[in-house]
N, C-alpha and C. Protein backbone atom coordinates (compact mmCIF):
# COMPACT_ATOMS: atom_id res chain seq x y z
N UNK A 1 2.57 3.15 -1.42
CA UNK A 1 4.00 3.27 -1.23
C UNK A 1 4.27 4.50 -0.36
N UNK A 2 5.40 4.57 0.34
CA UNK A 2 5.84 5.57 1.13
C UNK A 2 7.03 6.15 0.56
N UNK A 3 7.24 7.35 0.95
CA UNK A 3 8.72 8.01 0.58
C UNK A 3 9.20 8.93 1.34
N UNK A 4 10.45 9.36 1.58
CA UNK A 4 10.73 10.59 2.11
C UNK A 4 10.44 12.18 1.90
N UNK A 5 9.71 12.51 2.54
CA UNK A 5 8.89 13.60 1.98
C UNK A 5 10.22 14.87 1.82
N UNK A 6 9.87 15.68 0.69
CA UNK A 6 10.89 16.46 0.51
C UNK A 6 10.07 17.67 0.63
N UNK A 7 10.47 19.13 0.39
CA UNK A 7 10.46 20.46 0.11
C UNK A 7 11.44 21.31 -0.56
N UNK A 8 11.21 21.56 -1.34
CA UNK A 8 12.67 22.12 -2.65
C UNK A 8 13.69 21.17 -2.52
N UNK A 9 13.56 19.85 -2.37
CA UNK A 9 14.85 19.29 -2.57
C UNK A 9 15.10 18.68 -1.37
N UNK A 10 14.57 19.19 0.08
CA UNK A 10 15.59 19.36 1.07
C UNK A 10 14.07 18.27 2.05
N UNK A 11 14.98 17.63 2.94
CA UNK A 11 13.88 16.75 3.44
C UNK A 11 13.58 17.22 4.84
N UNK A 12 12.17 16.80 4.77
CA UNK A 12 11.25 17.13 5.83
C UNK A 12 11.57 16.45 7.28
N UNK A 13 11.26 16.76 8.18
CA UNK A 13 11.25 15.98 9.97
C UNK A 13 9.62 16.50 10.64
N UNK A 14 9.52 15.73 11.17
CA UNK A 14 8.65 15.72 11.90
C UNK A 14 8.55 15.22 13.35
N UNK A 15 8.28 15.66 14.64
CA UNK A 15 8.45 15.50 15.93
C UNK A 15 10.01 14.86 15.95
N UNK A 16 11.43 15.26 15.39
CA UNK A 16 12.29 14.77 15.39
C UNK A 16 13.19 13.75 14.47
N UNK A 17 12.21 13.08 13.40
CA UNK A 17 12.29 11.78 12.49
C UNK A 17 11.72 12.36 11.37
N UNK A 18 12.33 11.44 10.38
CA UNK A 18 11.89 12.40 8.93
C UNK A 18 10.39 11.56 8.73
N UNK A 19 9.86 13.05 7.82
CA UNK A 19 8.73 12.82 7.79
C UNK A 19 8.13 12.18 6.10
N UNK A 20 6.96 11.35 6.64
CA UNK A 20 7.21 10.41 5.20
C UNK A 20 5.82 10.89 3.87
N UNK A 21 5.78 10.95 3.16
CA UNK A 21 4.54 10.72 2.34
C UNK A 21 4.25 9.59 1.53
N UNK A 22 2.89 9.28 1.80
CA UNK A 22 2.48 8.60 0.63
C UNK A 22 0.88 8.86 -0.15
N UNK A 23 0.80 7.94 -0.67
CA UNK A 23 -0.67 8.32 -1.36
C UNK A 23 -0.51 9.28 -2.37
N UNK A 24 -1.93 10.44 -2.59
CA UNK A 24 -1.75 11.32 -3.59
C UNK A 24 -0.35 12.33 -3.49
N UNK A 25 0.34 12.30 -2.19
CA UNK A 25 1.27 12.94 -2.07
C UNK A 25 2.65 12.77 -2.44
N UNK A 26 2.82 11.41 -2.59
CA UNK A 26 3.60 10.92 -2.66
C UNK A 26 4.13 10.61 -4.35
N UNK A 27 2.63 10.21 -4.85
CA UNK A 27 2.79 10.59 -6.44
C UNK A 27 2.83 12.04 -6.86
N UNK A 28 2.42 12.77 -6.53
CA UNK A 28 2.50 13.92 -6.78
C UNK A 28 4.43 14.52 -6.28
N UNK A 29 4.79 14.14 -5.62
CA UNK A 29 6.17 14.24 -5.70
C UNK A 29 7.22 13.30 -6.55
N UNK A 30 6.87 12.64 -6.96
CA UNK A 30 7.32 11.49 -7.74
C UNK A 30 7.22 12.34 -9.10
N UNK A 31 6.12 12.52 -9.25
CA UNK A 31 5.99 13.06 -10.81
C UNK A 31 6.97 14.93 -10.63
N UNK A 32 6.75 15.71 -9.74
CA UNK A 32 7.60 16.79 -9.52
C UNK A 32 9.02 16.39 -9.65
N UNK A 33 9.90 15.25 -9.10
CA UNK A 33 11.05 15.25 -9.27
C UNK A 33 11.18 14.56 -10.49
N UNK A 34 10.38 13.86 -11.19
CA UNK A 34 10.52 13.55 -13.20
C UNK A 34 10.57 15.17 -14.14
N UNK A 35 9.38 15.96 -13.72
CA UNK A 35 9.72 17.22 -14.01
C UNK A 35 10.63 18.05 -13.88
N UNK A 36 11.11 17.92 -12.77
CA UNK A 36 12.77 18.55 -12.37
C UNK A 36 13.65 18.21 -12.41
N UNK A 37 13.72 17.04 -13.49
CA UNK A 37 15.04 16.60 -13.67
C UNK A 37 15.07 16.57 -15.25
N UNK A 38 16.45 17.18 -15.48
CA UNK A 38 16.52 16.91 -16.59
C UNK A 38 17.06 16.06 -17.19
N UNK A 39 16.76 15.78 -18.23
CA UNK A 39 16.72 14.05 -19.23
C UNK A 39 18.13 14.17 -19.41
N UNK A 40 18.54 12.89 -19.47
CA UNK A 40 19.92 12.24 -19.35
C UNK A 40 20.98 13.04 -18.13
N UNK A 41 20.01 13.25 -17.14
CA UNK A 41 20.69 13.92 -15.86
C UNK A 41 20.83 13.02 -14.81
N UNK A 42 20.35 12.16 -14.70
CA UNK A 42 20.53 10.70 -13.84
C UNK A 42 21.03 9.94 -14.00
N UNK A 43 22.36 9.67 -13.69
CA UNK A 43 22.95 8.37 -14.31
C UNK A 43 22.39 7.26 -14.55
N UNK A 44 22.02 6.85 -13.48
CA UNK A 44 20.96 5.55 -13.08
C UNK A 44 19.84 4.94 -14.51
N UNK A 45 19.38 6.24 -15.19
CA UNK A 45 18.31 6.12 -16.13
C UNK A 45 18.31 7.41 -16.55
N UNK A 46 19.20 7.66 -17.75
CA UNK A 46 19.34 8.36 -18.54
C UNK A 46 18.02 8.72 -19.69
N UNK A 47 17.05 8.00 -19.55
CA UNK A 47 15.77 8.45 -19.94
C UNK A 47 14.83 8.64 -19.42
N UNK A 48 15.06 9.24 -17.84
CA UNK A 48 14.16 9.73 -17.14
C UNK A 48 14.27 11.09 -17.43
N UNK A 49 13.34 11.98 -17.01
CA UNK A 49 13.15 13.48 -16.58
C UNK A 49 12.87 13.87 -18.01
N UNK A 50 12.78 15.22 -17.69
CA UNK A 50 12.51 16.45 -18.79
C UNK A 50 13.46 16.72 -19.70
N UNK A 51 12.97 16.96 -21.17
CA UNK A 51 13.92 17.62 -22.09
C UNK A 51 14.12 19.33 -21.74
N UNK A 52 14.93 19.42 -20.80
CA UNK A 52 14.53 21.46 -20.20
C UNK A 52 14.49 22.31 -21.86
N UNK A 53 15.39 21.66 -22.76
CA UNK A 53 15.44 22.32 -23.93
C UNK A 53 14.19 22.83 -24.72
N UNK A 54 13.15 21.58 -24.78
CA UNK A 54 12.50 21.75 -25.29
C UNK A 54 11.49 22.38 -24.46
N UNK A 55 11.33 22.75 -23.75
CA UNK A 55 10.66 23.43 -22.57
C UNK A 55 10.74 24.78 -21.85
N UNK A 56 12.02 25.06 -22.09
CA UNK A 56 12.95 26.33 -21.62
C UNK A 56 13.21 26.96 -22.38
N UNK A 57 13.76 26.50 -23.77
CA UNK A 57 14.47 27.32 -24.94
C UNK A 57 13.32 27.45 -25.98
N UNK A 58 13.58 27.96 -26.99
CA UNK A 58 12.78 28.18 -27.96
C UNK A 58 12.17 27.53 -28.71
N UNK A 59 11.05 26.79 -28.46
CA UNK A 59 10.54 25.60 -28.85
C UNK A 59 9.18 26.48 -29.34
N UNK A 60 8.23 25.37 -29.58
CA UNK A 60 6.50 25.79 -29.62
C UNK A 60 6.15 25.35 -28.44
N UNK A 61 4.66 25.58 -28.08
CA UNK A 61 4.14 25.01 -27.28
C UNK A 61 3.81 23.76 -27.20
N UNK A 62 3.47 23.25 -28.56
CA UNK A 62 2.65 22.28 -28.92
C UNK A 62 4.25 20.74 -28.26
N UNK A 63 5.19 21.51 -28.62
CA UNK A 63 6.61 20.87 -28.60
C UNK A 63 6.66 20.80 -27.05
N UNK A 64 6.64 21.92 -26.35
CA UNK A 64 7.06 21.82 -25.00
C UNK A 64 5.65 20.99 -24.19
N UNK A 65 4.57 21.37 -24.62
CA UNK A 65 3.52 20.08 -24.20
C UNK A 65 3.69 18.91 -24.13
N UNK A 66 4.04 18.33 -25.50
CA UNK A 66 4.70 17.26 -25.46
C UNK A 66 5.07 16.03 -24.65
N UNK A 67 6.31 17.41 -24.51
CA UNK A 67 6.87 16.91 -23.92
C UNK A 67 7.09 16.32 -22.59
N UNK A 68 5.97 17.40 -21.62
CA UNK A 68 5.33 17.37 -20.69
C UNK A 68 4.78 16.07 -20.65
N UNK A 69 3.81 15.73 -21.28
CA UNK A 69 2.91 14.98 -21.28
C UNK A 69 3.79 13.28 -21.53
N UNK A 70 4.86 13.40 -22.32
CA UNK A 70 5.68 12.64 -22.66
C UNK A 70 6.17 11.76 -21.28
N UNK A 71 7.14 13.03 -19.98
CA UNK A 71 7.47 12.54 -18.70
C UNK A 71 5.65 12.09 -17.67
N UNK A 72 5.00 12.74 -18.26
CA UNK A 72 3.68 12.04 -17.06
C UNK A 72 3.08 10.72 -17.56
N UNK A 73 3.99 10.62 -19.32
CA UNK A 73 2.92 9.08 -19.47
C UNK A 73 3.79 7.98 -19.23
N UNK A 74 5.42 8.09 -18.23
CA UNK A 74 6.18 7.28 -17.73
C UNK A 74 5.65 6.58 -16.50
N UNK A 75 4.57 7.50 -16.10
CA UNK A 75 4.47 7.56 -14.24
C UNK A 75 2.97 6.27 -14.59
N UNK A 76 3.99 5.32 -13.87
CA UNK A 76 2.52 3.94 -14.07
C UNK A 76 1.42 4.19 -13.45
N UNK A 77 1.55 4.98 -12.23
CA UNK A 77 0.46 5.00 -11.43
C UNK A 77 -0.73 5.92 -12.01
N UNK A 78 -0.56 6.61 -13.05
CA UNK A 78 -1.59 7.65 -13.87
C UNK A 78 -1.85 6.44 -15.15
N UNK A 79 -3.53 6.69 -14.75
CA UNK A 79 -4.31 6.12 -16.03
C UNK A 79 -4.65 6.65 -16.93
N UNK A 80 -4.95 8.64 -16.52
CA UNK A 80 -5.25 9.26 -18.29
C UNK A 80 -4.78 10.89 -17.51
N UNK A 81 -4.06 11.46 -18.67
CA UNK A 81 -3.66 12.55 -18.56
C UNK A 81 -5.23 13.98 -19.18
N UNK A 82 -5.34 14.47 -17.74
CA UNK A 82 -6.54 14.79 -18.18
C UNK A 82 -6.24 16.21 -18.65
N UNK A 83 -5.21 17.12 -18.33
CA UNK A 83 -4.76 18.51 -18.88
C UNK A 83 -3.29 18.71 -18.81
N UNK A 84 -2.67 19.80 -19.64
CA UNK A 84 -1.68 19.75 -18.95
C UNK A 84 -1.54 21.22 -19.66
N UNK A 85 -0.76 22.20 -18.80
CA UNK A 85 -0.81 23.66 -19.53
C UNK A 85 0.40 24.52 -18.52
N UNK A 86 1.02 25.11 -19.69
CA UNK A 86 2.32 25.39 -19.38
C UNK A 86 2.47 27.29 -19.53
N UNK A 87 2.67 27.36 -18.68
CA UNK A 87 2.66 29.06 -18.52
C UNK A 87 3.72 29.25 -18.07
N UNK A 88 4.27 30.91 -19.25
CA UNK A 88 5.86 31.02 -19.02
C UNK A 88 5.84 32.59 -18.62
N UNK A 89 7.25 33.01 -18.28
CA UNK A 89 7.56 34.47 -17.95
C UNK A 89 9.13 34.15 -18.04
N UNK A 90 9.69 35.12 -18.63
CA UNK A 90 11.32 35.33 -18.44
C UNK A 90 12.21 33.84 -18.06
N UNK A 91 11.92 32.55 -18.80
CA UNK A 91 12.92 31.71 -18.71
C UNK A 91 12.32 30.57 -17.47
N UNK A 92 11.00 31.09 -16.68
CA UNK A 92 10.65 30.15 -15.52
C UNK A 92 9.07 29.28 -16.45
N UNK A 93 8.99 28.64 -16.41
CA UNK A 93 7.90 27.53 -16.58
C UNK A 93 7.10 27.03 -15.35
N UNK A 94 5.75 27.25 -15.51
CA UNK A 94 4.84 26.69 -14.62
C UNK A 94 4.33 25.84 -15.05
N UNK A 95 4.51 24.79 -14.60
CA UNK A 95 3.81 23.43 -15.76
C UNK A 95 2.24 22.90 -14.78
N UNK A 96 1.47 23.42 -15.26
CA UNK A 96 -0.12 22.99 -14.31
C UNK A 96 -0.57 21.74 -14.98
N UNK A 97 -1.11 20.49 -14.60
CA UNK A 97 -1.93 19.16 -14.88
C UNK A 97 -2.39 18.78 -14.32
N UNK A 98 -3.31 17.56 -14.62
CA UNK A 98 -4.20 17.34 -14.30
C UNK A 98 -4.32 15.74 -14.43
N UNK A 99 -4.12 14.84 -13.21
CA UNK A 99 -4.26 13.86 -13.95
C UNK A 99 -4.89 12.79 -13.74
N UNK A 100 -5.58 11.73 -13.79
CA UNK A 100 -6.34 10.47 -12.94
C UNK A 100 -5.39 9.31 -12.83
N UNK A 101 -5.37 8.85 -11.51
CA UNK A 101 -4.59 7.85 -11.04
C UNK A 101 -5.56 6.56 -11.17
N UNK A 102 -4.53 5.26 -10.91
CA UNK A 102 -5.04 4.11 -11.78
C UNK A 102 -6.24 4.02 -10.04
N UNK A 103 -6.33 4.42 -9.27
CA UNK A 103 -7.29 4.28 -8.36
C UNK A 103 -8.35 5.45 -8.07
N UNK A 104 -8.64 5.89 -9.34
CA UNK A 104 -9.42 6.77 -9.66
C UNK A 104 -8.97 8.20 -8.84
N UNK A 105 -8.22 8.52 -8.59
CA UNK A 105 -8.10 10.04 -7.50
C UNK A 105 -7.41 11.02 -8.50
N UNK A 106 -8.13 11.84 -8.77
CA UNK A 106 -7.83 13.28 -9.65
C UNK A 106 -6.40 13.88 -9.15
N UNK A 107 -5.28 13.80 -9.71
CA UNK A 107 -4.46 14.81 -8.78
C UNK A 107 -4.18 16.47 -9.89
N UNK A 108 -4.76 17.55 -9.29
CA UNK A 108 -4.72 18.65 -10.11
C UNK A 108 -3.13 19.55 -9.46
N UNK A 109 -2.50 19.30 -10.08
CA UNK A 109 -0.63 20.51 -9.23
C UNK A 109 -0.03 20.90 -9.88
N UNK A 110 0.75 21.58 -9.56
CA UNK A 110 2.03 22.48 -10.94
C UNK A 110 3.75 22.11 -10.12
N UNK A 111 4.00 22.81 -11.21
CA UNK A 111 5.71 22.54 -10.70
C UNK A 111 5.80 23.49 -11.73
N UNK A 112 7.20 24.05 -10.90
CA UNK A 112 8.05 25.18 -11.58
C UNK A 112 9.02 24.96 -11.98
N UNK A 113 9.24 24.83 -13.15
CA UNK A 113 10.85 24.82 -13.90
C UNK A 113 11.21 26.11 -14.43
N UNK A 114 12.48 26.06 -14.02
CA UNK A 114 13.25 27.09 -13.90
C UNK A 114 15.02 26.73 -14.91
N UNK A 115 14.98 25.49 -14.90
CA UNK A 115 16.49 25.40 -15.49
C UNK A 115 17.51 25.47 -14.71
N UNK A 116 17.48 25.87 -13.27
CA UNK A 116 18.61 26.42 -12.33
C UNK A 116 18.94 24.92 -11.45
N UNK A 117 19.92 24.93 -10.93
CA UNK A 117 20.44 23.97 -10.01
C UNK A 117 21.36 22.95 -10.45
């Protein structure tokens, strides 16, 4: 599949025309904008994205894992969630995983939640 390749939100061009991703890149942005969205924030599908609550606010880990793991076992194209580990500072979340796609390709990336926007 192909998509419009983004960067914080904001979309990419290339020699003039927007520029597209697909492949590991393309899932790997797919699953970043499930992470950055928060749950019942989409009209469209009010049970997509992240609980930020349980992730942001005062939860456990074991809770905010979860939950993590909860939005990556939506994404069809992943066959087994191989890590997933969440490192915090002052209210920002680094969510690092790890995961195998149903065509065997490892994708290892993080995303930053922050709660803002």
């Amino acid at each position: 599949m192909k998509t419009l390749a983004l960067l914080n939100g904001d979309l990419l061009f290339e020699n003039g025309d927007f520029k597209l991703d697909e492949g590991e890149k393309e899932v790997a942005q797919c699953i970043a904008i499930s992470l950055g969205t928060n749950l019942k924030e989409w009209f469209l599908n009010e049970a997509a994205g992240l609980d930020f609550k349980r992730v942001l606010e005062k939860s456990t880990k074991d809770e905010a894992r979860a939950e993590v793991m909860r939005v990556l076992s939506q994404e069809e194209r992943i066959s087994e969630i191989n890590s997933v580990k969440i490192n915090d500072a002052n209210r920002i979340r680094v969510i690092v995983y790890s995961v195998t796609l149903i065509d065997g390709t490892v994708l290892n990336e993080e995303v930053v939640i922050d709660g803002a926007g």
